[in-house]
C-alpha atoms as a PDB file:
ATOM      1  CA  UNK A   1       0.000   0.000   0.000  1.00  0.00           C
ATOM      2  CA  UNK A   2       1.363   3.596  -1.199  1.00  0.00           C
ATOM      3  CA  UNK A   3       1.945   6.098   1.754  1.00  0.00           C
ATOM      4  CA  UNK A   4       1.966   8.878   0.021  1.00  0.00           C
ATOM      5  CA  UNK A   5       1.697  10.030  -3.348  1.00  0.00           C
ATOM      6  CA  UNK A   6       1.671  13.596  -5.377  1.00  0.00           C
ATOM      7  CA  UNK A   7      -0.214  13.916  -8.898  1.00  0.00           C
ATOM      8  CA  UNK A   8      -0.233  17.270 -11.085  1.00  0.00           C
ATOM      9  CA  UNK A   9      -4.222  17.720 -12.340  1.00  0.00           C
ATOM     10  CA  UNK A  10      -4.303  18.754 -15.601  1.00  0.00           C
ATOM     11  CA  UNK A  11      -6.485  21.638 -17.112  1.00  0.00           C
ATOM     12  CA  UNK A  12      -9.035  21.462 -20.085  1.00  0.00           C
ATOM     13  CA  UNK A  13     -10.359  22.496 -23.141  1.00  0.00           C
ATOM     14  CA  UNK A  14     -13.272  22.637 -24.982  1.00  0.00           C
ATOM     15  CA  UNK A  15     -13.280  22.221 -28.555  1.00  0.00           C
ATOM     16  CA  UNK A  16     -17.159  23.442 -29.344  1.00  0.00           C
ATOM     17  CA  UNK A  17     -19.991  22.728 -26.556  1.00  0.00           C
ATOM     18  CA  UNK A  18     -23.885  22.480 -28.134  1.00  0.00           C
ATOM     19  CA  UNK A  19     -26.088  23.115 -25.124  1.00  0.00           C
ATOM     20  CA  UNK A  20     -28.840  20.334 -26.578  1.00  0.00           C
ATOM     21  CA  UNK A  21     -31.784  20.633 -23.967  1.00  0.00           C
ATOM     22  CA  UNK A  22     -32.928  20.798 -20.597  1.00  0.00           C
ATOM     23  CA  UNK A  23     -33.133  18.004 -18.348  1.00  0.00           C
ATOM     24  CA  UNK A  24     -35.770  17.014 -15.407  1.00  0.00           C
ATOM     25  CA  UNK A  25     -33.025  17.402 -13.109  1.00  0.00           C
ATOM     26  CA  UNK A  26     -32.261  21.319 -14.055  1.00  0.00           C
ATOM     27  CA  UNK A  27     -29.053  20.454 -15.691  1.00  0.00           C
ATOM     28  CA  UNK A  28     -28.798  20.938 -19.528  1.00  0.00           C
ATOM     29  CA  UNK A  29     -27.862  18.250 -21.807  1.00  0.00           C
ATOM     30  CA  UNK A  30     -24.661  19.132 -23.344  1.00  0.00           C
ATOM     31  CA  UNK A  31     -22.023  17.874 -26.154  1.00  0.00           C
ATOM     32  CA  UNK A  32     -18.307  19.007 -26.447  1.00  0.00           C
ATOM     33  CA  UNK A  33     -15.498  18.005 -27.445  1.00  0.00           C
ATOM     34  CA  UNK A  34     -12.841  17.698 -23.866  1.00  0.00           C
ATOM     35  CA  UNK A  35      -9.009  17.995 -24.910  1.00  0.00           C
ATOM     36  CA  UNK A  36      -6.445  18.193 -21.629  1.00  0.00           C
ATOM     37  CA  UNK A  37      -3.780  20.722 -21.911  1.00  0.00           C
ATOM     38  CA  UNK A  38      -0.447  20.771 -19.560  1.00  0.00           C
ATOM     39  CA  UNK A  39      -1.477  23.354 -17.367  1.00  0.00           C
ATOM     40  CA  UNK A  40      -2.080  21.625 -13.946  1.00  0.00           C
ATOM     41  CA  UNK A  41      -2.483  22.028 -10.468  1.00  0.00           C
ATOM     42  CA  UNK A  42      -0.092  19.831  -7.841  1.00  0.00           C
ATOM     43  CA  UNK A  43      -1.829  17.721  -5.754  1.00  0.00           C
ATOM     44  CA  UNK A  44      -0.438  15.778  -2.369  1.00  0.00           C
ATOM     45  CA  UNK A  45      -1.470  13.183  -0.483  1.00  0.00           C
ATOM     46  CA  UNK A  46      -0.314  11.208   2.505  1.00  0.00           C
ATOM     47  CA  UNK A  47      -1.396   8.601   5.032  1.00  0.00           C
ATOM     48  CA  UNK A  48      -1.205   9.790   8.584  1.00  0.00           C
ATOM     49  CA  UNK A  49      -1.175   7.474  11.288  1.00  0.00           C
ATOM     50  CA  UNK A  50      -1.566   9.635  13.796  1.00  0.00           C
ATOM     51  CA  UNK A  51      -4.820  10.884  12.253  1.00  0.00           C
ATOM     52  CA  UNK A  52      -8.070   8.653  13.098  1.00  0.00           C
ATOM     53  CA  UNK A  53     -10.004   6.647  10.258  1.00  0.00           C
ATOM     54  CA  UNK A  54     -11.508   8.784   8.286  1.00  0.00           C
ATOM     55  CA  UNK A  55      -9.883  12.406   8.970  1.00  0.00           C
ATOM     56  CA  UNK A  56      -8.659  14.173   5.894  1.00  0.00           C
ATOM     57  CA  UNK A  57      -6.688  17.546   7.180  1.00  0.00           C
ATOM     58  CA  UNK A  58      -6.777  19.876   3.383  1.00  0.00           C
ATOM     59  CA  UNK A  59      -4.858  22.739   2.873  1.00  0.00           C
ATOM     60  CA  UNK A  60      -4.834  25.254  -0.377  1.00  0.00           C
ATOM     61  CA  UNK A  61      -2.100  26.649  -1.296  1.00  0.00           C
ATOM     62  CA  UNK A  62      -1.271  29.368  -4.483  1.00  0.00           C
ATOM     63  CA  UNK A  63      -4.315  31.085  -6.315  1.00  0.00           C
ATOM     64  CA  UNK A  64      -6.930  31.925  -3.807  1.00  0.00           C
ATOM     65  CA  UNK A  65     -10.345  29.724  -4.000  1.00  0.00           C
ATOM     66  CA  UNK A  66     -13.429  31.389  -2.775  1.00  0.00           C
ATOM     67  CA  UNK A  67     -15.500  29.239  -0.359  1.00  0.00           C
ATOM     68  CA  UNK A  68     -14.788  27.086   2.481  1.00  0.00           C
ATOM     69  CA  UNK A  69     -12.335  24.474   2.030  1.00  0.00           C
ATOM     70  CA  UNK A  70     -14.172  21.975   3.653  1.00  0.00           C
ATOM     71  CA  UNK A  71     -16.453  21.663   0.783  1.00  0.00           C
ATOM     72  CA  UNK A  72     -13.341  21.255  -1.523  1.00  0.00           C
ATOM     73  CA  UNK A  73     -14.241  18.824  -4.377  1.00  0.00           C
ATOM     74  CA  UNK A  74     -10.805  16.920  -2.967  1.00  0.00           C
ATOM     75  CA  UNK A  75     -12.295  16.773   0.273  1.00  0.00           C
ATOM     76  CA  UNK A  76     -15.712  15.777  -1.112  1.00  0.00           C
ATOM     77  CA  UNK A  77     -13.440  13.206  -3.063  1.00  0.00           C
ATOM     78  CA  UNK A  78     -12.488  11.500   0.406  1.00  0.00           C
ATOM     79  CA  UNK A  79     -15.604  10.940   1.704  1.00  0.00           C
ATOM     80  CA  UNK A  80     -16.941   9.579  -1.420  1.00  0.00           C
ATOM     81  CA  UNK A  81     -14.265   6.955  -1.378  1.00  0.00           C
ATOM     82  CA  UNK A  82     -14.942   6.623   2.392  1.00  0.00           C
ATOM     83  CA  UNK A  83     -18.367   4.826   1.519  1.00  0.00           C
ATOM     84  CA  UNK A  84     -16.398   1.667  -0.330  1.00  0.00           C
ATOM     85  CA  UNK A  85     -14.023   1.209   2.253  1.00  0.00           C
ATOM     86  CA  UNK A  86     -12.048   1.963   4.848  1.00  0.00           C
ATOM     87  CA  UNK A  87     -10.297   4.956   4.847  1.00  0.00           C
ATOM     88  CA  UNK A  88      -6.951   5.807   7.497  1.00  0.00           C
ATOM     89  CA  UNK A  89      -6.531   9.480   8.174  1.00  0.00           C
ATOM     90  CA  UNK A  90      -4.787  11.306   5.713  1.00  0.00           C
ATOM     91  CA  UNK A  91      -3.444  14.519   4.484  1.00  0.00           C
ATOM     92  CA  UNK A  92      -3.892  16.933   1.423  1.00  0.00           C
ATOM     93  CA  UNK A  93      -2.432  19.783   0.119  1.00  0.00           C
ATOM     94  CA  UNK A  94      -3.131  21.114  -3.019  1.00  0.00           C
ATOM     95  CA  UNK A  95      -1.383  24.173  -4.711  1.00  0.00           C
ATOM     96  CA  UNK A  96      -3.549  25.820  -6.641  1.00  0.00           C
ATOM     97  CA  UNK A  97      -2.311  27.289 -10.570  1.00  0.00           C
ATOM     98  CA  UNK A  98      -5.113  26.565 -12.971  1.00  0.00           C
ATOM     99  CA  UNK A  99      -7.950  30.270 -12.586  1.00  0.00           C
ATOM    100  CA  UNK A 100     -11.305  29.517 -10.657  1.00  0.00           C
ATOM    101  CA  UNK A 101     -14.297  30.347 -12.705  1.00  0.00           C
ATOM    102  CA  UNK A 102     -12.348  30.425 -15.901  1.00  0.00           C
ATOM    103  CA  UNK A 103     -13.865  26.947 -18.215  1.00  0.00           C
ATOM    104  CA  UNK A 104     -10.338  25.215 -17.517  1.00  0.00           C
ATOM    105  CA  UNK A 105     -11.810  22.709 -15.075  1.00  0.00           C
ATOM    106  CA  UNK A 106      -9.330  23.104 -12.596  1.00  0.00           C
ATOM    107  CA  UNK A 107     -11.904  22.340  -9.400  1.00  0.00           C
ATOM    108  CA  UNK A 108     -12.913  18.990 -11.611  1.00  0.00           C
ATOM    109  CA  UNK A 109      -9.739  17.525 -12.341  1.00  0.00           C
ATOM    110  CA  UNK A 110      -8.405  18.238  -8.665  1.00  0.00           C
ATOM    111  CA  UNK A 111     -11.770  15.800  -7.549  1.00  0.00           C
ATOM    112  CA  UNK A 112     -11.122  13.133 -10.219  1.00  0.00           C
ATOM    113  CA  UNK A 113      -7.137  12.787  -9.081  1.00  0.00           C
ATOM    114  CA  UNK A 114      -8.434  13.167  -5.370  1.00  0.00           C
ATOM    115  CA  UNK A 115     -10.663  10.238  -6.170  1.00  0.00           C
ATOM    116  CA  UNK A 116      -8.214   7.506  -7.392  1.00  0.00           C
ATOM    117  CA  UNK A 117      -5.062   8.772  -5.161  1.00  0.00           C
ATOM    118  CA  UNK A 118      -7.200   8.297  -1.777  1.00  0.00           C
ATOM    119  CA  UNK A 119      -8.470   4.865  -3.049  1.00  0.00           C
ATOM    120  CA  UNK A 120      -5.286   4.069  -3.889  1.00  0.00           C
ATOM    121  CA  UNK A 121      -3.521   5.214  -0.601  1.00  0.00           C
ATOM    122  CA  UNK A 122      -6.593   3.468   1.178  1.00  0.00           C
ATOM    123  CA  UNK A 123      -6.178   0.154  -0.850  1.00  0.00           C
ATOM    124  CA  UNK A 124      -9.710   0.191  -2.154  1.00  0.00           C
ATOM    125  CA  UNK A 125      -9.936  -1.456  -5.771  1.00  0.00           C
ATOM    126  CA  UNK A 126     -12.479   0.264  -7.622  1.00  0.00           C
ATOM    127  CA  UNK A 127     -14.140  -0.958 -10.932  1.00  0.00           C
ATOM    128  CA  UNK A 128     -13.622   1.431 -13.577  1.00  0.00           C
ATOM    129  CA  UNK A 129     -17.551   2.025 -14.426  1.00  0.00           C
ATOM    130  CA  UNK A 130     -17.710   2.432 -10.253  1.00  0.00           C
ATOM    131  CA  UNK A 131     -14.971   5.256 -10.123  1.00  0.00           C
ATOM    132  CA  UNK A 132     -16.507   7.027 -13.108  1.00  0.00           C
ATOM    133  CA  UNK A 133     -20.110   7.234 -11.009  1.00  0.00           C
ATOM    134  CA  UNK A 134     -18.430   8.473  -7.871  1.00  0.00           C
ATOM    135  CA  UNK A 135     -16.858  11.363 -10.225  1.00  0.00           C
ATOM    136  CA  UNK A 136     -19.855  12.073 -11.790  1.00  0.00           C
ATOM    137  CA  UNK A 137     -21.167  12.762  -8.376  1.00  0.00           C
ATOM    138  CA  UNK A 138     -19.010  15.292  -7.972  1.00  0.00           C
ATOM    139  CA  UNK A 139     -19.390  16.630 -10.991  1.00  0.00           C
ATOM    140  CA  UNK A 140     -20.170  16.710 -14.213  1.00  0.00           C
ATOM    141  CA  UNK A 141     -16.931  17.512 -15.864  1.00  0.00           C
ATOM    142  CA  UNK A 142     -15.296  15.466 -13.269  1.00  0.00           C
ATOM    143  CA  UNK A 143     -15.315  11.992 -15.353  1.00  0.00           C
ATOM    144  CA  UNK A 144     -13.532  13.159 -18.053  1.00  0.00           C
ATOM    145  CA  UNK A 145     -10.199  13.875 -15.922  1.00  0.00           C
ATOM    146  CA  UNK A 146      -9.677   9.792 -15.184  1.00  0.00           C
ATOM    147  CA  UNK A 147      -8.851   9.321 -18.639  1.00  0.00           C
ATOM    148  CA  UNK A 148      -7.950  12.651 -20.265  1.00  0.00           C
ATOM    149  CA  UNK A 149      -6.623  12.637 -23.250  1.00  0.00           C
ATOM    150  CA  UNK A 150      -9.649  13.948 -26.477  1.00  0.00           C
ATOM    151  CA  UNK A 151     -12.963  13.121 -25.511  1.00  0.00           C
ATOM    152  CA  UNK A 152     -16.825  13.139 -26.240  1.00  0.00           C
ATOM    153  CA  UNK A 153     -18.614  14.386 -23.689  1.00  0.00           C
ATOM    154  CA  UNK A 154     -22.424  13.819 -23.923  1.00  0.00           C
ATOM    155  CA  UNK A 155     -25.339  13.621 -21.125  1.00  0.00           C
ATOM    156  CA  UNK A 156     -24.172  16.692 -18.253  1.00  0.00           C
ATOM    157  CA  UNK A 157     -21.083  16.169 -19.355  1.00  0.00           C
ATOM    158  CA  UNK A 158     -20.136  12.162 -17.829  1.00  0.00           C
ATOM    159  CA  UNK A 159     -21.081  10.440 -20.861  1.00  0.00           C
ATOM    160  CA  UNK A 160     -17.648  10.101 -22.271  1.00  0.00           C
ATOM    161  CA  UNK A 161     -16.700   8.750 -25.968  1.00  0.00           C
ATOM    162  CA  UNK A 162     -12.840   8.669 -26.768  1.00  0.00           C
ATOM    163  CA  UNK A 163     -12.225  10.448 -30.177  1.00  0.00           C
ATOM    164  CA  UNK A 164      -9.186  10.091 -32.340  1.00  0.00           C
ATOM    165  CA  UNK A 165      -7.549  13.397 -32.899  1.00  0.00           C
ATOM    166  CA  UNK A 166      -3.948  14.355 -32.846  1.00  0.00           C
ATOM    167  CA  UNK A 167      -3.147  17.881 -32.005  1.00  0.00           C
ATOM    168  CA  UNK A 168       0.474  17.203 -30.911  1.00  0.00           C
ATOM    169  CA  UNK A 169       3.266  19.816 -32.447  1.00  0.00           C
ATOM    170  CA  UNK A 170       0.578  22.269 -32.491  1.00  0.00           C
ATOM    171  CA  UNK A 171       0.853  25.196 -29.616  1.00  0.00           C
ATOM    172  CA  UNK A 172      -1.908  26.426 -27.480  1.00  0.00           C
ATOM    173  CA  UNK A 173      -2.013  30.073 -25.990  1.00  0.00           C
ATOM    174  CA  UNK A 174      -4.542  30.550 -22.703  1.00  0.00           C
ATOM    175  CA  UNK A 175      -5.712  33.821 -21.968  1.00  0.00           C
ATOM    176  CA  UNK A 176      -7.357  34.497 -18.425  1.00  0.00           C
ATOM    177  CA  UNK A 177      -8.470  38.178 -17.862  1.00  0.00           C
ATOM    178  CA  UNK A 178      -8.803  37.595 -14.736  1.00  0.00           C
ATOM    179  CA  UNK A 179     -12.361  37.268 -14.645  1.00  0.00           C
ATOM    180  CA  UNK A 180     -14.491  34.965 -12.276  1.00  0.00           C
ATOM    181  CA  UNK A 181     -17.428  34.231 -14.816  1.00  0.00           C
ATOM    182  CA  UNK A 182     -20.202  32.023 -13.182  1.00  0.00           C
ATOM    183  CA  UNK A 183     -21.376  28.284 -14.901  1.00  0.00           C
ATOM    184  CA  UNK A 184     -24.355  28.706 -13.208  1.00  0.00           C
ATOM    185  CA  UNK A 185     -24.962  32.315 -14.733  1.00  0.00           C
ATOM    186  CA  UNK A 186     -23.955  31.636 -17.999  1.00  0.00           C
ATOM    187  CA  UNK A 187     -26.268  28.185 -18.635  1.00  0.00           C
ATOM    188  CA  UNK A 188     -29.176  30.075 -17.394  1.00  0.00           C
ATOM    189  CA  UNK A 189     -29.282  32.770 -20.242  1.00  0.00           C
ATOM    190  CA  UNK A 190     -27.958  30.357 -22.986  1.00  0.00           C
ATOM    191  CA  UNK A 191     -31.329  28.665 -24.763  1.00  0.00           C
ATOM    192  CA  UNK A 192     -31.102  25.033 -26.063  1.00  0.00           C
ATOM    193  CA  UNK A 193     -31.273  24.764 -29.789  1.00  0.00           C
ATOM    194  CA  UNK A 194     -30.941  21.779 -31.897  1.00  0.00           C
ATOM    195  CA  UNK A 195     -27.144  21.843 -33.740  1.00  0.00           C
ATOM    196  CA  UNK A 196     -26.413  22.030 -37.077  1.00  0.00           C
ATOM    197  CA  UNK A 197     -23.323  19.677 -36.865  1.00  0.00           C
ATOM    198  CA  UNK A 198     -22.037  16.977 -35.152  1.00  0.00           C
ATOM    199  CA  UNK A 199     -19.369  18.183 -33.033  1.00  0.00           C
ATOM    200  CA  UNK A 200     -17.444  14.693 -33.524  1.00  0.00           C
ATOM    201  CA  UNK A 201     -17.099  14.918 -37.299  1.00  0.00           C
ATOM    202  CA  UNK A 202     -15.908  18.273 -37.254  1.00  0.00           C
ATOM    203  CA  UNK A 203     -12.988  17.586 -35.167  1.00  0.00           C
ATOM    204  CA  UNK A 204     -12.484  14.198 -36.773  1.00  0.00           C
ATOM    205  CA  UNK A 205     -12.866  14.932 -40.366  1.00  0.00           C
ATOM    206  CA  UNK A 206     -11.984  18.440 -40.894  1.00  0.00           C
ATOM    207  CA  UNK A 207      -8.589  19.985 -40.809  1.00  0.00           C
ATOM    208  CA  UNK A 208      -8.341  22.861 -37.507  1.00  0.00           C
ATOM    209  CA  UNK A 209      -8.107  25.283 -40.353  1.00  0.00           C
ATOM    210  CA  UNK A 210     -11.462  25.071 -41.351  1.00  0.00           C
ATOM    211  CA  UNK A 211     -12.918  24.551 -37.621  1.00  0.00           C
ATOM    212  CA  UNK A 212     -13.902  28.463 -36.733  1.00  0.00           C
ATOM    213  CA  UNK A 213     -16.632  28.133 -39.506  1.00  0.00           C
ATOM    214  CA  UNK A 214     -17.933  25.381 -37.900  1.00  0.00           C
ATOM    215  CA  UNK A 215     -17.096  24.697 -34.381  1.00  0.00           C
ATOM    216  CA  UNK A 216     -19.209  26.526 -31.869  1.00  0.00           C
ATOM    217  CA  UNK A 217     -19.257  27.095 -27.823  1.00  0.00           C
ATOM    218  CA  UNK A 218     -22.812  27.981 -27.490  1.00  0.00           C
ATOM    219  CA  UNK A 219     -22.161  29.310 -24.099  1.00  0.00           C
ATOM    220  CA  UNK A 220     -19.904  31.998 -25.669  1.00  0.00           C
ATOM    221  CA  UNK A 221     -22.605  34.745 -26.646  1.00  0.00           C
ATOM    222  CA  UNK A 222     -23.910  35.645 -23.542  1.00  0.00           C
ATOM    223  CA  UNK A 223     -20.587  35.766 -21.951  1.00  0.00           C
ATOM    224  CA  UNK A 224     -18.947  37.519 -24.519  1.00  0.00           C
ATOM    225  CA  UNK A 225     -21.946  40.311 -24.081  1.00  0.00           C
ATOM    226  CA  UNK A 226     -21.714  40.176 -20.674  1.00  0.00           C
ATOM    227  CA  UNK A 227     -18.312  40.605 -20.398  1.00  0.00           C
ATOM    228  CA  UNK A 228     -16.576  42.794 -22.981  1.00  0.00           C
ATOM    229  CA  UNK A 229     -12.956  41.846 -21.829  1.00  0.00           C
ATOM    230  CA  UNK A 230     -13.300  38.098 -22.465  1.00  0.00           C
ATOM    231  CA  UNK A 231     -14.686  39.576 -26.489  1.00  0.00           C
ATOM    232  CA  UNK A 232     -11.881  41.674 -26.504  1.00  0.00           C
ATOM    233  CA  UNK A 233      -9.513  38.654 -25.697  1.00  0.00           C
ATOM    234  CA  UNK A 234     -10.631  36.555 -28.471  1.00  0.00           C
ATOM    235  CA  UNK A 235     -10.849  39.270 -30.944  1.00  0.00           C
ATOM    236  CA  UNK A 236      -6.859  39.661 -30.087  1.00  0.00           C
ATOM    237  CA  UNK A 237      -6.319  36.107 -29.698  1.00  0.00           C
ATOM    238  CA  UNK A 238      -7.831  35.481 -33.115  1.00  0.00           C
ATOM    239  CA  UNK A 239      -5.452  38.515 -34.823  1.00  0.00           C
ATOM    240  CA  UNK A 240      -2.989  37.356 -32.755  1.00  0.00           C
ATOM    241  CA  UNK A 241      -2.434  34.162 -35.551  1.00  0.00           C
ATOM    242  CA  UNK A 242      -4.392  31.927 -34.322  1.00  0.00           C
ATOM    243  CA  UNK A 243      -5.878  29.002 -36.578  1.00  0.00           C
ATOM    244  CA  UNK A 244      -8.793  29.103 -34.277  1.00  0.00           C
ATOM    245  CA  UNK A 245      -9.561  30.627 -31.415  1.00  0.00           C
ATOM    246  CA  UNK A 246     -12.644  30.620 -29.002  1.00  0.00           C
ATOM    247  CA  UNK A 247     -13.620  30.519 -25.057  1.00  0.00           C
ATOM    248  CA  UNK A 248     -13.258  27.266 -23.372  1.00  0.00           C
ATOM    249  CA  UNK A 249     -16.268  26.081 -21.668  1.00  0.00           C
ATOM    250  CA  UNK A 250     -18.380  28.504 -19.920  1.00  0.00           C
ATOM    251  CA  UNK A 251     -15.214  31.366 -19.876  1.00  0.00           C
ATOM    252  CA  UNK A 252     -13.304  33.544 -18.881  1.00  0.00           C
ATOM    253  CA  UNK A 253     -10.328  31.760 -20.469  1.00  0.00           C
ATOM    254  CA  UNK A 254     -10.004  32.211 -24.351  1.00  0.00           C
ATOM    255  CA  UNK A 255      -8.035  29.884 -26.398  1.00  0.00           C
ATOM    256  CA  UNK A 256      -5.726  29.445 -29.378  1.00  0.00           C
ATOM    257  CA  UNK A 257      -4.479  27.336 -31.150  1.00  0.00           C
ATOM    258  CA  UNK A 258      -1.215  27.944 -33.577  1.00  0.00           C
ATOM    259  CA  UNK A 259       0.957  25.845 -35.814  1.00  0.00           C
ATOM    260  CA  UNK A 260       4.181  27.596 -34.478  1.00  0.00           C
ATOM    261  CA  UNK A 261       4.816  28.993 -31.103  1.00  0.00           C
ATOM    262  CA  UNK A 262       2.937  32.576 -30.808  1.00  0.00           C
ATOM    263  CA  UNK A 263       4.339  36.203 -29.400  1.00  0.00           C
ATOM    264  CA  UNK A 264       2.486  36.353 -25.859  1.00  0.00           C
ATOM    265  CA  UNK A 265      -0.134  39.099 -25.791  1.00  0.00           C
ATOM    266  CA  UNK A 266       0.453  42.360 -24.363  1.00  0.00           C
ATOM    267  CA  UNK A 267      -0.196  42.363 -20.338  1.00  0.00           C
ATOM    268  CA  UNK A 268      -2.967  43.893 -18.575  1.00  0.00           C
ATOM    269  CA  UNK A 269      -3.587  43.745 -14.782  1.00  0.00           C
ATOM    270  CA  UNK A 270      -4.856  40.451 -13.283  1.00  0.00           C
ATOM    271  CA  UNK A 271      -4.276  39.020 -16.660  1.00  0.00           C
ATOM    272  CA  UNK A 272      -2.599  35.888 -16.746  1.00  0.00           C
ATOM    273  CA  UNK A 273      -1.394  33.990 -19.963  1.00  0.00           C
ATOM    274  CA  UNK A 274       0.196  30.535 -21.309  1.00  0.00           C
ATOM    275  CA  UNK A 275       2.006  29.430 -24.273  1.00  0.00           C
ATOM    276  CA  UNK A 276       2.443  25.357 -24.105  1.00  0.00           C
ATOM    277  CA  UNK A 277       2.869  22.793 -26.628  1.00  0.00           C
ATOM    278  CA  UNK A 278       0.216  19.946 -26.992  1.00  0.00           C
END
């Protein structure tokens, strides 16, 4: 059994999201296409003995989170494995790099990691399909981050559907204005329409040139009214070179994507910016 073990969660993109229709249980049926980008958080974990069964001691480090740590989806993680098995008391610490409120899934992927590290510490063997429920429980972008890698993401966002596309030598720039945009906010005043593509094909059969005709965040007009420095972002992403360029998930972090490695954009305050390769 491991003692302790450190992981480094790994930020997302989304490549289009088609908010479909709404659900009985308030949520809105969604489709996009989930590609993980090396930005990440680091996450540590480590059996205490000195702790009872049971007690997880959590501490944030790095950019601040809002909200009491206590209802930290790593925490939430714990207890969730804590229902399959025993659990000895442990401690967390997770340093904090990927924005809050930004689309990245930052709060998601440090759940999913929580998830398998604390089973693992606690030596509780999880089925696949049984692991993938507890994430979805906390969340519904939470599933994705077991597997990574380029996904279809259908139902809230937990039906997952591996897709075959290979961005790597292409560069991505991120572009955070600093901006805490709500999910909540943004899904409310985004209407469900029926789409005019399939988000799947487009990624799989058409070349990235030809994907800002075509592939659509339906989440971005309301934001993008809402709040003019996340337009202005793309507009300078976009002229910036980019082959395309959009706003990841529900925003405030814009996107693009470039054959060769970019010029950064010019800084503003509380701005925060990365060039990485895929």
């Amino acid at each position: 059994m491991f003692a302790h073990m450190i992981r480094f969660p790994k930020a997302k993109i989304n490549l289009g999201l088609q908010v479909l229709r709404l659900r009985p249980d308030g949520y809105r049926d969604i489709a996009s296409v989930m590609l993980a980008v090396p930005l990440h958080d680091a996450l540590e974990i480590m059996v205490d003995p000195e702790l009872p069964d049971g007690e997880f001691l959590f501490e944030r480090t790095g950019l601040p989170v809002p909200g009491d740590a206590r209802t930290d989806l790593v925490v939430r993680a714990a207890g969730l494995i804590g229902e399959h098995g025993r659990v000895p008391g442990m401690r967390a610490h997770l340093h904090k790099a990927i924005p809050i409120g930004a689309g990245l899934g930052g709060g998601s992927s440090d759940g999913a990691h929580a998830l398998r590290m604390v089973a693992e510490l606690a030596g509780i063997a999880l089925e696949p399909a049984t692991l993938a429920g507890l994430a979805a429980r906390l969340g519904s972008d939470c599933a994705f981050f077991l597997d990574e890698g380029v996904q279809l993401a259908t139902g809230r966002g937990e039906v997952l559907r591996p897709l075959d596309l290979d961005l790597r030598g292409w560069w991505i720039h991120l572009v955070n204005p600093g901006i805490h945009v709500s999910t909540a906010e943004v899904y409310a005043h985004t209407p469900a329409r029926a789409p005019a593509r399939d988000l799947a094909s487009i990624v799989s059969r058409e070349p990235v040139e030809c994907w800002q005709q075509h592939l659509v965040n339906d989440l971005e007009p309301y934001v993008l009214r809402a709040y003019p420095a996340v337009a202005q972002l793309k507009e300078e992403v976009l002229a910036n070179g980019a082959v395309y360029g959009a706003m990841s998930g529900s925003g405030s972090t814009v996107f693009g994507l470039h054959r060769q490695e970019p010029r950064p954009l010019a800084e503003r305050p509380g701005q925060r910016q990365w060039i990485l390769p895929l």
